[in-house]
N, C-alpha and C. Protein backbone atom coordinates (compact mmCIF):
# COMPACT_ATOMS: atom_id res chain seq x y z
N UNK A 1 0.84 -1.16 0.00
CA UNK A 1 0.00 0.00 0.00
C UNK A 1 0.89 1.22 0.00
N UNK A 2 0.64 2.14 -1.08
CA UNK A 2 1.16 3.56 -1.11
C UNK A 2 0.09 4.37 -1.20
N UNK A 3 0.67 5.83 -0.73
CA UNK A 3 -0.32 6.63 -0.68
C UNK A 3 -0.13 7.44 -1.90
N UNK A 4 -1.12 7.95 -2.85
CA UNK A 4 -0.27 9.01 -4.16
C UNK A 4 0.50 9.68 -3.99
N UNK A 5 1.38 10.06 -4.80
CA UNK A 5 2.26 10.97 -4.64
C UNK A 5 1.62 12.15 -4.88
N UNK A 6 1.84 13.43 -3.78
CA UNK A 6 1.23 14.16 -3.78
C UNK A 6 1.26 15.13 -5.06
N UNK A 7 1.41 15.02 -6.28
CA UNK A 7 1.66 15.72 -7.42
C UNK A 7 0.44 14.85 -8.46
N UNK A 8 0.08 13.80 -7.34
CA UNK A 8 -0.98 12.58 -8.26
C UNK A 8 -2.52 13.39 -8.53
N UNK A 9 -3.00 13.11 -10.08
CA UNK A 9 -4.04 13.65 -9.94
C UNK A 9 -5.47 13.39 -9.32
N UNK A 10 -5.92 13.77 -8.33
CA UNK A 10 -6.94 12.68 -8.27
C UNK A 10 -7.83 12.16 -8.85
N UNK A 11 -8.11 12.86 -9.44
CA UNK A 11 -9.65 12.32 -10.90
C UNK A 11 -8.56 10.85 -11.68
N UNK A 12 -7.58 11.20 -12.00
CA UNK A 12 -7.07 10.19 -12.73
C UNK A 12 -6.77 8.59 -11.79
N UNK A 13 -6.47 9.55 -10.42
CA UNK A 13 -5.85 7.71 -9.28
C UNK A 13 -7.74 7.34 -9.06
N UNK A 14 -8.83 8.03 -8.89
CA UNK A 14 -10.45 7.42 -8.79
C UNK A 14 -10.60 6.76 -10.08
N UNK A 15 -9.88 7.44 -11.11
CA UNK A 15 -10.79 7.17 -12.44
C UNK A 15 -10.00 5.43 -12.59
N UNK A 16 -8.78 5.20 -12.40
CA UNK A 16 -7.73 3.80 -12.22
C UNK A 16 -8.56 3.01 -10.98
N UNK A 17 -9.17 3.55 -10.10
CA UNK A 17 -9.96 2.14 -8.86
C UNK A 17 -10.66 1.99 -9.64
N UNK A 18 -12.08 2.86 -9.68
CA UNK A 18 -13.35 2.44 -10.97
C UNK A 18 -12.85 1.40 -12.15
N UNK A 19 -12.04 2.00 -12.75
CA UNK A 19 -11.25 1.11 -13.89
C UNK A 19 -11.16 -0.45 -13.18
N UNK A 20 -10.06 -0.33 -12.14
CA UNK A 20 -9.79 -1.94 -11.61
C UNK A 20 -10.68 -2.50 -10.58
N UNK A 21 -11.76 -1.52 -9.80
CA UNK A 21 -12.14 -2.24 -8.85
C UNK A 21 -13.50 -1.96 -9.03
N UNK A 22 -14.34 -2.10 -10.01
CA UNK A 22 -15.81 -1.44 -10.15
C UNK A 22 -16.52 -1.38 -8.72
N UNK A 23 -17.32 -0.19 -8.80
CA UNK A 23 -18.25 0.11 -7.69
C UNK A 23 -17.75 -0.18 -6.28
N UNK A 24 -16.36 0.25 -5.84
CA UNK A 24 -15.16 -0.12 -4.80
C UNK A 24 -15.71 1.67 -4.24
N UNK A 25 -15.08 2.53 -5.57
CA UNK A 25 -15.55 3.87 -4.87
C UNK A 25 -16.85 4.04 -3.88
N UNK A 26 -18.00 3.63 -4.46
CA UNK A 26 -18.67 3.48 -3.65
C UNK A 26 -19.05 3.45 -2.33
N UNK A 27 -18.18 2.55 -2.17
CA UNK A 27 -18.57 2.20 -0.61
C UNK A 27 -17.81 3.42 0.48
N UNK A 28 -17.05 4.00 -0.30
CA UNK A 28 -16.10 5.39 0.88
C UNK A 28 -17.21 6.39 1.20
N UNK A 29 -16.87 6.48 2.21
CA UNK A 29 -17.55 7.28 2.95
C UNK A 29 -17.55 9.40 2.53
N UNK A 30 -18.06 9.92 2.08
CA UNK A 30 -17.70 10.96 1.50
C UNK A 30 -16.98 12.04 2.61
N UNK A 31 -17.48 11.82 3.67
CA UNK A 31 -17.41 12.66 4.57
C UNK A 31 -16.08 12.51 5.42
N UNK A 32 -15.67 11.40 5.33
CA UNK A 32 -14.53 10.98 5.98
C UNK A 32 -13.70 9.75 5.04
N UNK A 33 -12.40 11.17 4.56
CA UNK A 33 -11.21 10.34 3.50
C UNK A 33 -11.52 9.06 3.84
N UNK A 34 -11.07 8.26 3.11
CA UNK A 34 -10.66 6.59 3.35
C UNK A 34 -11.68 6.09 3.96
N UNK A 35 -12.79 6.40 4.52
CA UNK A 35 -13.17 5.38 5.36
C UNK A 35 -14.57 4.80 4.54
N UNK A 36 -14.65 3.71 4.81
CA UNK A 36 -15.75 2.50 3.62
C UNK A 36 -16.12 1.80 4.45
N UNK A 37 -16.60 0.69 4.32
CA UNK A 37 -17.47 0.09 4.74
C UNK A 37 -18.09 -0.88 3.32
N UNK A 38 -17.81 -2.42 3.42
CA UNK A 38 -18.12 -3.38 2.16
C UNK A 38 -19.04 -4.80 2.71
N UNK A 39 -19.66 -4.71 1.91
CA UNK A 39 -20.79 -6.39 2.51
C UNK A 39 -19.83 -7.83 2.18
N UNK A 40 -18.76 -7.34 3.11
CA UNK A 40 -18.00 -8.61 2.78
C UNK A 40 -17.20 -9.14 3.99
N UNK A 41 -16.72 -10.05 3.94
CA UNK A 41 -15.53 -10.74 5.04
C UNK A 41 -14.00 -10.52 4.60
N UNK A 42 -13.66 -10.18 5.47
CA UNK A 42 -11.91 -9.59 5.09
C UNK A 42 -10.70 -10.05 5.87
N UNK A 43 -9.92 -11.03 5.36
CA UNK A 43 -8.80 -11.35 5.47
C UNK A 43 -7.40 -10.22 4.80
N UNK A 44 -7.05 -10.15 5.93
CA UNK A 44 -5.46 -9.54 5.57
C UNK A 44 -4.24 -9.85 6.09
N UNK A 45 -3.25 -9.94 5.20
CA UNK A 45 -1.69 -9.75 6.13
C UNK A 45 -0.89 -9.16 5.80
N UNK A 46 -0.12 -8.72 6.57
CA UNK A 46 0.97 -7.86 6.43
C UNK A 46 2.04 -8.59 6.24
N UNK A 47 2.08 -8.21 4.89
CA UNK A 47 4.04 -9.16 4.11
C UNK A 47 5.17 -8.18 4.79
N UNK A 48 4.83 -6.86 4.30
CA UNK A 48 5.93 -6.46 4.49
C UNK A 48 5.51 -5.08 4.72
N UNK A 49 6.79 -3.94 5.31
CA UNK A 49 6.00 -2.55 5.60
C UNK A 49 5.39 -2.28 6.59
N UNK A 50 4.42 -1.04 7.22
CA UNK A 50 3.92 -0.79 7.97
C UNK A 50 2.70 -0.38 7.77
N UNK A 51 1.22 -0.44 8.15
CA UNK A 51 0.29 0.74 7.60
C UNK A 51 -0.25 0.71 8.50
N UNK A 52 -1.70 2.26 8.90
CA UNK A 52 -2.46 2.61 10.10
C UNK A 52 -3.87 1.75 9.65
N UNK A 53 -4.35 0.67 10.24
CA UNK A 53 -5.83 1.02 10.23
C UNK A 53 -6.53 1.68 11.38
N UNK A 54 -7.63 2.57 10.67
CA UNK A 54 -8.60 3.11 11.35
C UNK A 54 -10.29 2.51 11.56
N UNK A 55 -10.34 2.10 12.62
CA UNK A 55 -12.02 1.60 13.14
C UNK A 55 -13.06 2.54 13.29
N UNK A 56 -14.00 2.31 13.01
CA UNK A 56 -14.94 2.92 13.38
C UNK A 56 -15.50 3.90 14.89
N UNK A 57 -14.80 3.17 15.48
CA UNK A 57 -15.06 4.19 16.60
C UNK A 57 -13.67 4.84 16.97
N UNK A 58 -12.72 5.30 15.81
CA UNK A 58 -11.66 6.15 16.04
C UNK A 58 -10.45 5.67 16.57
N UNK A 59 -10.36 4.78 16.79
CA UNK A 59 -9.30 3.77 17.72
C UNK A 59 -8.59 3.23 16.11
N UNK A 60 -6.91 3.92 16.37
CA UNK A 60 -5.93 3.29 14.55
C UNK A 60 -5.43 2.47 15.34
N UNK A 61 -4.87 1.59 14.96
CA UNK A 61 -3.72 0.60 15.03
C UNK A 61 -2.41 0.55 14.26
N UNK A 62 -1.30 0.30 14.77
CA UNK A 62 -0.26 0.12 13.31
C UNK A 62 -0.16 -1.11 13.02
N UNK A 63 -0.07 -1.62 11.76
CA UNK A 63 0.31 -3.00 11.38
C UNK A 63 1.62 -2.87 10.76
N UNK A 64 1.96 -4.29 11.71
CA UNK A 64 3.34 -4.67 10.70
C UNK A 64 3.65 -6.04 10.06
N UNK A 65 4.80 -6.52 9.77
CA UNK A 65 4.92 -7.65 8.78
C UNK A 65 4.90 -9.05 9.93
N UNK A 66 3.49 -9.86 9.33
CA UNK A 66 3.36 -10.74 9.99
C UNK A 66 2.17 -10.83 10.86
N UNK A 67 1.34 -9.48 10.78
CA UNK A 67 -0.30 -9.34 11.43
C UNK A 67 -1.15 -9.62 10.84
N UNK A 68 -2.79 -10.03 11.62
CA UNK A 68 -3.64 -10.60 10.68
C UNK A 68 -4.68 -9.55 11.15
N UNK A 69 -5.13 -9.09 9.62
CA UNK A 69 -6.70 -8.05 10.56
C UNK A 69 -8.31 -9.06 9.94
N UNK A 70 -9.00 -9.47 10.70
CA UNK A 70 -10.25 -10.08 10.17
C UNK A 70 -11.38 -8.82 10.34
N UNK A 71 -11.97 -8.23 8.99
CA UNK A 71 -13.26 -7.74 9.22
C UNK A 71 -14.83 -7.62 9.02
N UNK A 72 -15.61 -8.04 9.85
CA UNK A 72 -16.96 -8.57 8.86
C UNK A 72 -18.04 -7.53 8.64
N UNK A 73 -17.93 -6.83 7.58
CA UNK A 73 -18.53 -5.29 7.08
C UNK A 73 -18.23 -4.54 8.00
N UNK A 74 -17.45 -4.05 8.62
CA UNK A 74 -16.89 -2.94 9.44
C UNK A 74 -16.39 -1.85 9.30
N UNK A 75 -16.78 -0.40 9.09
CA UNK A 75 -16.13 0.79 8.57
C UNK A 75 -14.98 0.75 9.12
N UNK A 76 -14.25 0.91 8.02
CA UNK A 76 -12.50 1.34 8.24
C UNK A 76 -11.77 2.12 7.28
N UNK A 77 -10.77 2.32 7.65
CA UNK A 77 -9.65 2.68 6.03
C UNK A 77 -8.31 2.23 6.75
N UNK A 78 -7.87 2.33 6.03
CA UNK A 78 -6.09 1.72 6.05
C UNK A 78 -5.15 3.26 5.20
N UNK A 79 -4.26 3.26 5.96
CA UNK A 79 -2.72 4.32 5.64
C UNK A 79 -1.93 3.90 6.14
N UNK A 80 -1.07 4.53 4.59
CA UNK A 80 0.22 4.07 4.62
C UNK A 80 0.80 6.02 4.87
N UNK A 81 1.10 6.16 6.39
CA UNK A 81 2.02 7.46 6.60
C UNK A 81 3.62 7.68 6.74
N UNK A 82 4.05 6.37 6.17
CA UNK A 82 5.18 5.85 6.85
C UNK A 82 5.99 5.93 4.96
N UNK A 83 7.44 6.02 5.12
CA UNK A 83 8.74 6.14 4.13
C UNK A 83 7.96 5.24 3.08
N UNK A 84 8.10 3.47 3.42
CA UNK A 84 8.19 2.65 3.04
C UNK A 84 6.61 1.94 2.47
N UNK A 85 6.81 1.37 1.37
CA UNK A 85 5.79 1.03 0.77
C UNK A 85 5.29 -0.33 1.61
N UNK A 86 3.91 -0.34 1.81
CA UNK A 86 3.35 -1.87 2.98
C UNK A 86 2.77 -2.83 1.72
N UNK A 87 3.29 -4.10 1.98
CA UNK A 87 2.54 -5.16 0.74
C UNK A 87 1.50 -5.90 1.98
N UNK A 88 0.29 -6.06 1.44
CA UNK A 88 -0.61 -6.79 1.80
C UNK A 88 -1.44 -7.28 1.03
N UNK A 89 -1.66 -9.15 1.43
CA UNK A 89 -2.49 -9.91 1.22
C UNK A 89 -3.89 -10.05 1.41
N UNK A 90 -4.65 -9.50 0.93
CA UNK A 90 -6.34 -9.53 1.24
C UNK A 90 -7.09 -10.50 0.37
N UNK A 91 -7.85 -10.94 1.14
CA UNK A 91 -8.65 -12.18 0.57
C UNK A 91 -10.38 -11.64 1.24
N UNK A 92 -11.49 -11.20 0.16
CA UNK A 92 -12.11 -10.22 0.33
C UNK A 92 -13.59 -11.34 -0.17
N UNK A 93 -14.42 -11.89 0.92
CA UNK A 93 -15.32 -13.03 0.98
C UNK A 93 -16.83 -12.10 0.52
N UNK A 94 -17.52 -12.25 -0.31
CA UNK A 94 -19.28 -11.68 -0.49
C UNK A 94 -19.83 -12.24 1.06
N UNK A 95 -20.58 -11.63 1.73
CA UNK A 95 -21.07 -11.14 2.95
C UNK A 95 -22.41 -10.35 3.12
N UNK A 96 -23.43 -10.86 3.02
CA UNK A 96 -24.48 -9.91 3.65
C UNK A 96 -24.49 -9.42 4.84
N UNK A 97 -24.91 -7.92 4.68
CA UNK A 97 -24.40 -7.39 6.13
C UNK A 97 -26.09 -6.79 6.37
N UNK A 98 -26.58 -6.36 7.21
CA UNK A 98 -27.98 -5.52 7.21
C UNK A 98 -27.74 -3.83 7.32
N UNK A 99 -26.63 -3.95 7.39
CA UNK A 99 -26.39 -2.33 8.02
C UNK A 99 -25.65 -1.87 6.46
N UNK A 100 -24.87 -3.05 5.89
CA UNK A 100 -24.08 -2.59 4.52
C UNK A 100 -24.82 -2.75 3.09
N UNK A 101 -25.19 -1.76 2.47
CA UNK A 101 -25.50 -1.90 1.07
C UNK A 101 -25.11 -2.81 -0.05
N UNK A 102 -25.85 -3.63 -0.30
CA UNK A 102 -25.48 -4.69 -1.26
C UNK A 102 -26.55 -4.68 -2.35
N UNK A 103 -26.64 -5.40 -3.32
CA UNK A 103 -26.88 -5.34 -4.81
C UNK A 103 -28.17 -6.59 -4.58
């Protein structure tokens, strides 16, 4: 995970998720950068690097290489504030949630 480089345009780094991750924009929260919320089950690990996740009730964590985060439709976002670029493994399960918008 990197964050754009701040010279990045943004219409062009939204218009590249839409492109690779259809209807991903979506789920962010407008009001608060990064933070989403998906009708799904979420496996992650940290290969390598460092990044912040943020929970819903304001409480970040740092992850590092070798942590596991499980989440089942839970508003969050993830940053990378740190030098070094973070690689992570996500494995991202379909999930009905009642509280999360689904199709």
């Amino acid at each position: 995970m990197m964050n754009p480089p701040d010279e990045a345009d943004m219409g062009t780094v939204i218009g590249e998720l839409n492109d690779k991750l259809p209807g991903l924009s979506d789920s962010f929260d407008p009001d608060h950068p990064g933070m989403h919320t998906t009708a799904t089950l979420d496996y992650e690990y940290i290969v390598s690097g460092r990044c912040l996740v943020e929970l819903d009730d304001g409480v970040t964590r740092e992850l590092r290489p070798g942590d596991t985060v499980i989440q089942n439709g839970t508003r969050h976002a993830s940053r990378n504030p740190f030098a070094e670029p973070c690689v992570i493994v996500v494995a991202l399960v379909g999930a009905q949630h009642d509280r999360v918008p689904h199709d």
